[in-house]
N, C-alpha and C. Protein backbone atom coordinates (compact mmCIF):
# COMPACT_ATOMS: atom_id res chain seq x y z
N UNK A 1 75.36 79.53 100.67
CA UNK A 1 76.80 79.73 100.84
C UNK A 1 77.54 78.89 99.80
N UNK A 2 78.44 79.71 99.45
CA UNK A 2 79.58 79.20 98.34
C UNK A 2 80.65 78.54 98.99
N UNK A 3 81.57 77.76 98.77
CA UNK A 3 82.75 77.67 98.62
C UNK A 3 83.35 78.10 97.56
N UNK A 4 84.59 79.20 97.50
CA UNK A 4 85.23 79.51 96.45
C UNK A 4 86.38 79.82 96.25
N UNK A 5 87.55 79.74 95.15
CA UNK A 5 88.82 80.14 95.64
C UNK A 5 89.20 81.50 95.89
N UNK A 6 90.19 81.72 96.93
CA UNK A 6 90.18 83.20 97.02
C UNK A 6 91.03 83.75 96.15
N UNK A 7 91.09 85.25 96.12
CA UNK A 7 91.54 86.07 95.14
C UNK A 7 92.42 87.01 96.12
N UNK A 8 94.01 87.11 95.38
CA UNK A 8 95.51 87.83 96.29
C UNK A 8 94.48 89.26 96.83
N UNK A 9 93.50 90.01 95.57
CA UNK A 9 93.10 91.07 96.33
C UNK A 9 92.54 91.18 97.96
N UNK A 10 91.98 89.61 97.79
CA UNK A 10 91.40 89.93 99.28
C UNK A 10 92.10 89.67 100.35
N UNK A 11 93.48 89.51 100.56
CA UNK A 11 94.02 89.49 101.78
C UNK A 11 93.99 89.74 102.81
N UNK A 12 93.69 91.24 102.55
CA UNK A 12 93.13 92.10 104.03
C UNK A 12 92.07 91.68 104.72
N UNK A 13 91.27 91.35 103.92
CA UNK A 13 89.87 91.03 104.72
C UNK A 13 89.66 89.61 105.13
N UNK A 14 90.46 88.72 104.56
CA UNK A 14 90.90 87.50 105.19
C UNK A 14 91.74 87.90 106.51
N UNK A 15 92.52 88.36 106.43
CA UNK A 15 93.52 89.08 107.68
C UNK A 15 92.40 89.32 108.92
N UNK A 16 91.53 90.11 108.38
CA UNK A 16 90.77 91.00 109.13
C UNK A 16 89.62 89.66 109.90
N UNK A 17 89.19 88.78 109.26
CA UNK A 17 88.68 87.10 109.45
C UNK A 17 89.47 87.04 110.70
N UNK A 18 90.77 86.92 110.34
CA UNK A 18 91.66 85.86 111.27
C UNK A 18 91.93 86.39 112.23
N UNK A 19 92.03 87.38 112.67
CA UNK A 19 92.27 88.46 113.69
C UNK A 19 90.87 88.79 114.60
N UNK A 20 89.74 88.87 113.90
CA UNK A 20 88.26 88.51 114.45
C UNK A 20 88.22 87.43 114.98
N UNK A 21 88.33 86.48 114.84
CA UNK A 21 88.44 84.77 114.84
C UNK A 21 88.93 84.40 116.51
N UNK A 22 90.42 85.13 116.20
CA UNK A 22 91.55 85.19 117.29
C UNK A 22 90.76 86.18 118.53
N UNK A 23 90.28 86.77 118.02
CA UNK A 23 90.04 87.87 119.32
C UNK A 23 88.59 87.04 119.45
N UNK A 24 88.03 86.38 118.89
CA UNK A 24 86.68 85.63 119.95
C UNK A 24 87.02 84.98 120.87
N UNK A 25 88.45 84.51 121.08
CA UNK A 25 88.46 83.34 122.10
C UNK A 25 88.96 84.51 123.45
N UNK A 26 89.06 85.79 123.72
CA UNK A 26 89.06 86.37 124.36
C UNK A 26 90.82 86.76 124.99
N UNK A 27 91.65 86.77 123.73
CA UNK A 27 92.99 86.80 123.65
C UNK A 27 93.54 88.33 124.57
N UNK A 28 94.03 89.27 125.09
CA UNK A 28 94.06 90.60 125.49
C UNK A 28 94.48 91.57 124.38
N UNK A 29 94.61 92.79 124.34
CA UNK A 29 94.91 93.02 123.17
C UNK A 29 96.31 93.28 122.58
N UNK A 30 97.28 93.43 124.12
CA UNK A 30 98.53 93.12 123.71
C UNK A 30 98.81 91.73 123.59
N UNK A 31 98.50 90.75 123.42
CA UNK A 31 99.19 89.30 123.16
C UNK A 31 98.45 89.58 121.49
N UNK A 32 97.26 89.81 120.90
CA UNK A 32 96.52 89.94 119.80
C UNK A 32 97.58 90.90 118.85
N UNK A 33 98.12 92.20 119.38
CA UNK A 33 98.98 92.83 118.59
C UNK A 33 100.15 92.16 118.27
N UNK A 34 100.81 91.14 119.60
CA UNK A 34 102.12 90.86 118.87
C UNK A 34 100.96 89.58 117.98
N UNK A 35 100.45 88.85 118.58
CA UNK A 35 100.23 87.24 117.15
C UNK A 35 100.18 88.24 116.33
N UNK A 36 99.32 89.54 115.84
CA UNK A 36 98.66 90.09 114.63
C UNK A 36 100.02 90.23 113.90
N UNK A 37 101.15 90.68 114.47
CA UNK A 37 102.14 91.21 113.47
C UNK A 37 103.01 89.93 113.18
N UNK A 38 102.67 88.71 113.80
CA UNK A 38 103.37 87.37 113.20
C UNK A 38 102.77 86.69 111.64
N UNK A 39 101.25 87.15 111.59
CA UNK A 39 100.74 86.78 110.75
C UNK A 39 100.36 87.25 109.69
N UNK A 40 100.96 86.35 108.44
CA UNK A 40 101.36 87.08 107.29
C UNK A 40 100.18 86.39 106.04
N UNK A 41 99.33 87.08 105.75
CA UNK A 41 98.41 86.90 104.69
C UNK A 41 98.49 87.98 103.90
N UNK A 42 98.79 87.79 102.86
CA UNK A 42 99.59 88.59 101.76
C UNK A 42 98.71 88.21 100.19
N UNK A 43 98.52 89.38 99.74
CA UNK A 43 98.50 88.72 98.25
C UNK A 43 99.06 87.65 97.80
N UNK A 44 100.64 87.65 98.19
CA UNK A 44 101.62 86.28 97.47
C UNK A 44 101.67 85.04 98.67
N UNK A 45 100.95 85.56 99.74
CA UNK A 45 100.80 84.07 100.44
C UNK A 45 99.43 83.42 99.73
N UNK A 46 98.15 84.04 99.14
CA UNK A 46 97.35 83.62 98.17
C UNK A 46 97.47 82.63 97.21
N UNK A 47 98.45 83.49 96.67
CA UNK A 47 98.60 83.07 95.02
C UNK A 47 99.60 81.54 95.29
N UNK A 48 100.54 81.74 96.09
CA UNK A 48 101.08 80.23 96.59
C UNK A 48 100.30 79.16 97.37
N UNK A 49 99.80 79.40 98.01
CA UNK A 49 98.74 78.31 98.41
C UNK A 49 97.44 78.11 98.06
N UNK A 50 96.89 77.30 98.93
CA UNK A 50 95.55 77.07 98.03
C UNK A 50 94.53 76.80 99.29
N UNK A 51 93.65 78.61 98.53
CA UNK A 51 93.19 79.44 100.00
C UNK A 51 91.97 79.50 99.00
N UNK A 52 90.74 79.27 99.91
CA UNK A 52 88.96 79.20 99.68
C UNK A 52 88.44 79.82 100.97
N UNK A 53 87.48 80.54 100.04
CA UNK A 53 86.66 81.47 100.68
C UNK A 53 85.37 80.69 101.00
N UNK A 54 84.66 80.90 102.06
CA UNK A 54 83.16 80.50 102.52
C UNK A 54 82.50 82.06 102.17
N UNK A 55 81.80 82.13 100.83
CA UNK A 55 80.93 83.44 100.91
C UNK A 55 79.57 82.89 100.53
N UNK A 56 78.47 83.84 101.22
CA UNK A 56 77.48 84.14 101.11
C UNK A 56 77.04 85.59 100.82
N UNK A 57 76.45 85.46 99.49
CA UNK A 57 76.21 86.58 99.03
C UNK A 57 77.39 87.77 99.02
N UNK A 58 78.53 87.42 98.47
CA UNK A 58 79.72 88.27 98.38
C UNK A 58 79.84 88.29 100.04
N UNK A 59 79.82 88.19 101.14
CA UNK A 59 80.12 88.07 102.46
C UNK A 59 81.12 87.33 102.87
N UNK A 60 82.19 87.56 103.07
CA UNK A 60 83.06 86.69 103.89
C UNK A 60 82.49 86.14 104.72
N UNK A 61 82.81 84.55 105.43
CA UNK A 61 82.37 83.92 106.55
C UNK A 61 83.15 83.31 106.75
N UNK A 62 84.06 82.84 106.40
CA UNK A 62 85.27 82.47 106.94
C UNK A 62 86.30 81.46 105.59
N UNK A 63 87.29 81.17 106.19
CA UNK A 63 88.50 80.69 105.09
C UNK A 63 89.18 79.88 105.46
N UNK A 64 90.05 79.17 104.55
CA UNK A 64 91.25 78.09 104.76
C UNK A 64 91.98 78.38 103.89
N UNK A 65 93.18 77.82 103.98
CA UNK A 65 94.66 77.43 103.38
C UNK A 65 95.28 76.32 103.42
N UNK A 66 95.72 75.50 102.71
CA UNK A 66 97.00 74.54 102.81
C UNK A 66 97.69 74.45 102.03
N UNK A 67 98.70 75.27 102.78
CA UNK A 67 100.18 75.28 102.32
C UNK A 67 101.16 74.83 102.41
N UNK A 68 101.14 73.41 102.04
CA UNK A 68 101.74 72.83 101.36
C UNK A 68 100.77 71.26 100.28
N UNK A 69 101.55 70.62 99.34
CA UNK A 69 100.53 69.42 99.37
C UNK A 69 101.92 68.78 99.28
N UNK A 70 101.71 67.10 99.27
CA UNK A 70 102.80 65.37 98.50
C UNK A 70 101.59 64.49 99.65
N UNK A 71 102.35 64.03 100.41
CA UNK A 71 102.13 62.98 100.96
C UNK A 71 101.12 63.76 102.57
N UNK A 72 101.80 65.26 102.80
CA UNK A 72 100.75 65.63 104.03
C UNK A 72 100.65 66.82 103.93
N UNK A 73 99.52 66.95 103.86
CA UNK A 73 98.96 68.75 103.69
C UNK A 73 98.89 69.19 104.75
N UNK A 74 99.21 70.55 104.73
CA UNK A 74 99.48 71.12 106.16
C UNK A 74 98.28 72.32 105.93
N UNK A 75 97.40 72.43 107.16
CA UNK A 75 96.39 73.35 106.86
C UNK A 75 96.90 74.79 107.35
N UNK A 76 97.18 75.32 107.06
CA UNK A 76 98.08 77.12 107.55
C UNK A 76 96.82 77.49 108.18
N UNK A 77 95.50 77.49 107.65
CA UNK A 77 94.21 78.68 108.26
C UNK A 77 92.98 77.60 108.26
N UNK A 78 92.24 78.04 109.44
CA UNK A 78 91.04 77.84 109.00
C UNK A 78 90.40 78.61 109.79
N UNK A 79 89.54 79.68 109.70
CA UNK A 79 88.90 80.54 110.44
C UNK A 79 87.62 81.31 109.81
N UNK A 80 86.67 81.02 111.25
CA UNK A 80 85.13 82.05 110.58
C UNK A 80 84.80 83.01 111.33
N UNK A 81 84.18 83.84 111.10
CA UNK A 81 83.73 84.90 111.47
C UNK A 81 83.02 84.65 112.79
N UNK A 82 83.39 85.44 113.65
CA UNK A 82 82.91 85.05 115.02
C UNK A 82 81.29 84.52 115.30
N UNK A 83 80.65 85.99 114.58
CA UNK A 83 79.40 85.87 114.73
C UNK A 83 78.28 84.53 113.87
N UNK A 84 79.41 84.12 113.19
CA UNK A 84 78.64 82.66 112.68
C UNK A 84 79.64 81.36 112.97
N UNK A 85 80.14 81.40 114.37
CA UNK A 85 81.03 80.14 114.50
C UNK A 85 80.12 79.08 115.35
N UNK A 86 79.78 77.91 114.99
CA UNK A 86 79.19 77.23 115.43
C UNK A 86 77.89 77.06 114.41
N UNK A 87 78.24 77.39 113.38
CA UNK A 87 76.84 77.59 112.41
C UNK A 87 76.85 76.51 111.26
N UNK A 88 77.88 75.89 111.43
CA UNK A 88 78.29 74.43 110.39
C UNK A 88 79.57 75.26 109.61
N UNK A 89 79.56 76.78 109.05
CA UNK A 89 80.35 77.02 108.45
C UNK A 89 82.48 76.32 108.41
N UNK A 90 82.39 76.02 109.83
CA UNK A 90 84.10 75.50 110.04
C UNK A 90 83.52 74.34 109.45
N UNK A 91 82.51 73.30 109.51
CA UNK A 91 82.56 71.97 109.33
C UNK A 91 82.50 72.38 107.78
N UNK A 92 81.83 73.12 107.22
CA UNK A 92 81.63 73.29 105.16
C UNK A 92 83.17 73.54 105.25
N UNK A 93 84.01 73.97 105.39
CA UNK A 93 85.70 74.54 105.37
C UNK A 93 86.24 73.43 105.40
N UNK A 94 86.51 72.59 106.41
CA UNK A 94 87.23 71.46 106.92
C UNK A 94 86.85 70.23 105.51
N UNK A 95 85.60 70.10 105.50
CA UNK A 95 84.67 68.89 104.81
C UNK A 95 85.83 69.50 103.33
N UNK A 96 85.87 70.69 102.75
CA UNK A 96 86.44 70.70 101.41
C UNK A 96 87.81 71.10 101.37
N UNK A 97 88.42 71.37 102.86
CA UNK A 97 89.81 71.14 102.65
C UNK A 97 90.36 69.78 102.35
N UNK A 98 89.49 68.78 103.42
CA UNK A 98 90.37 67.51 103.21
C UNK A 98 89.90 67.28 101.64
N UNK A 99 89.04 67.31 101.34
CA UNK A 99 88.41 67.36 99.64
C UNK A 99 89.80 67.59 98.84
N UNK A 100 90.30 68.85 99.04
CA UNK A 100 91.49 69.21 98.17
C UNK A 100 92.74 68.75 98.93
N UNK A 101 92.51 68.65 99.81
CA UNK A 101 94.23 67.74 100.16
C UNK A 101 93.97 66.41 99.09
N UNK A 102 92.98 65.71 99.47
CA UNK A 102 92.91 64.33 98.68
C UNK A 102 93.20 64.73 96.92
N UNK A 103 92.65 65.83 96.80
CA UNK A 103 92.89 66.31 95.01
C UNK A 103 94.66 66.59 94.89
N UNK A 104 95.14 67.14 95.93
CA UNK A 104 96.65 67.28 95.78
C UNK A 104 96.98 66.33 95.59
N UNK A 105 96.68 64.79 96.14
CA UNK A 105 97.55 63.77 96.39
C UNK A 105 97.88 63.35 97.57
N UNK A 106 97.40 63.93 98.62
CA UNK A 106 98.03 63.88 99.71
C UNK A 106 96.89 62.22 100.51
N UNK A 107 98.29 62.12 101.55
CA UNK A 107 97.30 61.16 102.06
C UNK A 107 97.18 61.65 103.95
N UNK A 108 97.78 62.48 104.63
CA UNK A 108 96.99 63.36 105.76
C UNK A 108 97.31 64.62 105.45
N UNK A 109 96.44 65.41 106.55
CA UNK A 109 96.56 66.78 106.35
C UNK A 109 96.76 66.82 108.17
N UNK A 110 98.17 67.75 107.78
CA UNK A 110 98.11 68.27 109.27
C UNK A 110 97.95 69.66 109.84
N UNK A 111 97.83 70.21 111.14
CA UNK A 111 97.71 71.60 111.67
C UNK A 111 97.93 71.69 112.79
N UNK A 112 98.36 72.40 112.99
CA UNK A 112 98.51 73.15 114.32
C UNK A 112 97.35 73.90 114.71
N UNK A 113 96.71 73.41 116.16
CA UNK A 113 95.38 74.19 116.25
C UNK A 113 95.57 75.36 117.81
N UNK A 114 95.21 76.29 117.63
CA UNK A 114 94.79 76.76 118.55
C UNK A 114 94.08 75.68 119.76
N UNK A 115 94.72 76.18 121.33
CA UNK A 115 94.03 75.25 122.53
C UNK A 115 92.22 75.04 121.94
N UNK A 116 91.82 76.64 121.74
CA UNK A 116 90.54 76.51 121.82
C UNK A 116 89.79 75.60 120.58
N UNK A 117 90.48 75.31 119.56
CA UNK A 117 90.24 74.44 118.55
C UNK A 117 90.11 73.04 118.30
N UNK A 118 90.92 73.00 119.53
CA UNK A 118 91.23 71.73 119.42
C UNK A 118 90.01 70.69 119.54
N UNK A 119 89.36 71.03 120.12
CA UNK A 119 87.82 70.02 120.15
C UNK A 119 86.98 70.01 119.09
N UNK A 120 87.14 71.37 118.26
CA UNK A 120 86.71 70.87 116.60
C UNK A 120 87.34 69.90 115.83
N UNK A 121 88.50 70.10 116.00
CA UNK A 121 89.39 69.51 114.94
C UNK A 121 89.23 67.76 115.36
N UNK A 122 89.18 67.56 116.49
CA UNK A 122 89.02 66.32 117.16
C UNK A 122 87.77 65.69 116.79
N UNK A 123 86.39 66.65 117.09
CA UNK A 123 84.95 65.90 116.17
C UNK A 123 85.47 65.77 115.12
N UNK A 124 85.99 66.34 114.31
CA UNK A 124 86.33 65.79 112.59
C UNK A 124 86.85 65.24 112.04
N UNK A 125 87.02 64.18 113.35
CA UNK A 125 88.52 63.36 113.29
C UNK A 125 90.32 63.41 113.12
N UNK A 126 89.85 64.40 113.52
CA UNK A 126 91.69 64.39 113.32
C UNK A 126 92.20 64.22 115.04
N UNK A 127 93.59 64.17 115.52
CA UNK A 127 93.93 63.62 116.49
C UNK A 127 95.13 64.35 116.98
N UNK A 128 95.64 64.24 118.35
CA UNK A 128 96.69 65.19 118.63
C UNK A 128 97.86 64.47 118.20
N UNK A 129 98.74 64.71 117.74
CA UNK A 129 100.37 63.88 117.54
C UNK A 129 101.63 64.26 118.72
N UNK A 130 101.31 65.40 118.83
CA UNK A 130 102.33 66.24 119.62
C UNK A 130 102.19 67.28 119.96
N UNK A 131 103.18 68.18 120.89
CA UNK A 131 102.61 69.41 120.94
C UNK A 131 103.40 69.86 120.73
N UNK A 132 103.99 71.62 120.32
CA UNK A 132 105.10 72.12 119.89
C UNK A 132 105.11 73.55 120.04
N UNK A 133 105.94 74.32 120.87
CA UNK A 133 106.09 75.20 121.28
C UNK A 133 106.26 76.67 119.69
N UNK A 134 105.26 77.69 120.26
CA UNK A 134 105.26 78.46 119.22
C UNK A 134 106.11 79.52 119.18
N UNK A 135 105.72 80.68 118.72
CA UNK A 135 106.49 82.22 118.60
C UNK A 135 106.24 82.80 119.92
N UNK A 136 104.89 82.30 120.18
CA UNK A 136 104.00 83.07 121.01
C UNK A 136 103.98 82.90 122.42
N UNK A 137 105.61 81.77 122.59
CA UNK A 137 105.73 80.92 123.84
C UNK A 137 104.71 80.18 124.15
N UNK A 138 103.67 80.01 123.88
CA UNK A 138 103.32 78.94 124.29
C UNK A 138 103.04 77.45 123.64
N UNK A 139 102.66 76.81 124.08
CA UNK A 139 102.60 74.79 123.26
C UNK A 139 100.98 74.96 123.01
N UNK A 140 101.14 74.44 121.34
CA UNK A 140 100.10 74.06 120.59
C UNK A 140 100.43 72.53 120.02
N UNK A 141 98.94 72.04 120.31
CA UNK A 141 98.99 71.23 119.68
C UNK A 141 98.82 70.70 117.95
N UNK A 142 99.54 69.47 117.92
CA UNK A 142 100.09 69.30 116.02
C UNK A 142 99.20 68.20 115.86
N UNK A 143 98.16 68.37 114.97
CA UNK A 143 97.12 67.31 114.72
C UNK A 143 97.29 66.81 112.98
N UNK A 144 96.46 65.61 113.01
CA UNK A 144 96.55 65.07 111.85
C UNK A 144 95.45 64.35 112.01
N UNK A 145 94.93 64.42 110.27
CA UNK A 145 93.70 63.28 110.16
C UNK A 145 94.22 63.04 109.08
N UNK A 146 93.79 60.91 109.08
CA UNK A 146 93.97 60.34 107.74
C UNK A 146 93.17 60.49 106.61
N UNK A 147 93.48 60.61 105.25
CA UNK A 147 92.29 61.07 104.12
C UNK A 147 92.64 59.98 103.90
C-alpha cells in the first residue's frame, strides 16, 4: 500500500469511500441521504486542500483531507473502506496526516469525529475539547492532538 496525493478526477470515488464508511456504522438510509447531500467532495474541494489517497494496487482503501493549515490543521476526512477497517489502514492515514500538518507548519490538528470514531482518534492520541452541535442535529465531538 501507497500513500499518495489525490487527483480532482477522483472525487466521486472518494465520495463513494465516505458514504461506504458512513453506512458501516449502521446509519438508516434516510439520515445517510440527507448527511450524503451535506457532503461536498468536489474536484475543487481536491485541488484546495490537501487530500491523500491509501491505494493498493490502483485500489482505493481509504483517504484524508486537511483543510486548512497555520498554527491548527483541521482534518475535514478521514475514511476507509469498510471491508478493510481495522486493518492498520486508518492508523497509515492518521500516522501521515499529522506528518503533513507538521510539514504545513502547524502545531495541532483538529476534527470533528463521528461518535463511532471517537475511540480511534483517542488511541492516537488526540483528545475531546468539546462537543458541538452539527447540521445533522446532533453533538459531535471536537478533538485535537498536539504535533
Amino acid at each position: 500500500m501507497i500513500i499518495r496525493p489525490a487527483h480532482p478526477y477522483e472525487a466521486p470515488a472518494l465520495k463513494q469511500v465516505t458514504l461506504a464508511a458512513k453506512q458501516f456504522w449502521g446509519y438508516d438510509s434516510e439520515w445517510m441521504t440527507r448527511w450524503g447531500n451535506l457532503v461536498r467532495i468536489t474536484p475543487e474541494y481536491l485541488e484546495q486542500h490537501h487530500a491523500y489517497i491509501a491505494d493498493e494496487a490502483s485500489v482505493i482503501l481509504g483517504w484524508y483531507a486537511i483543510e486548512e493549515h497555520g498554527p491548527v490543521a483541521e482534518l475535514g476526512h478521514l475514511w476507509v473502506v469498510p471491508e478493510r477497517i481495522g486493518s492498520g489502514i486508518g492508523r497509515a492515514l492518521w500516522t501521515h496526516a499529522l506528518e503533513q500538518a507538521r510539514t504545513l507548519g502547524a502545531k495541532q490538528m483538529e476534527l470533528e469525529a463521528d461518535t463511532h470514531a471517537e475511540g480511534f482518534y483517542q488511541h492516537m492520541g488526540a483528545r475531546r475539547v468539546r462537543m458541538v452541535k452539527t447540521e445533522m442535529e446532533r453533538m459531535l465531538p471536537i478533538m485535537v492532538v498536539d504535533l
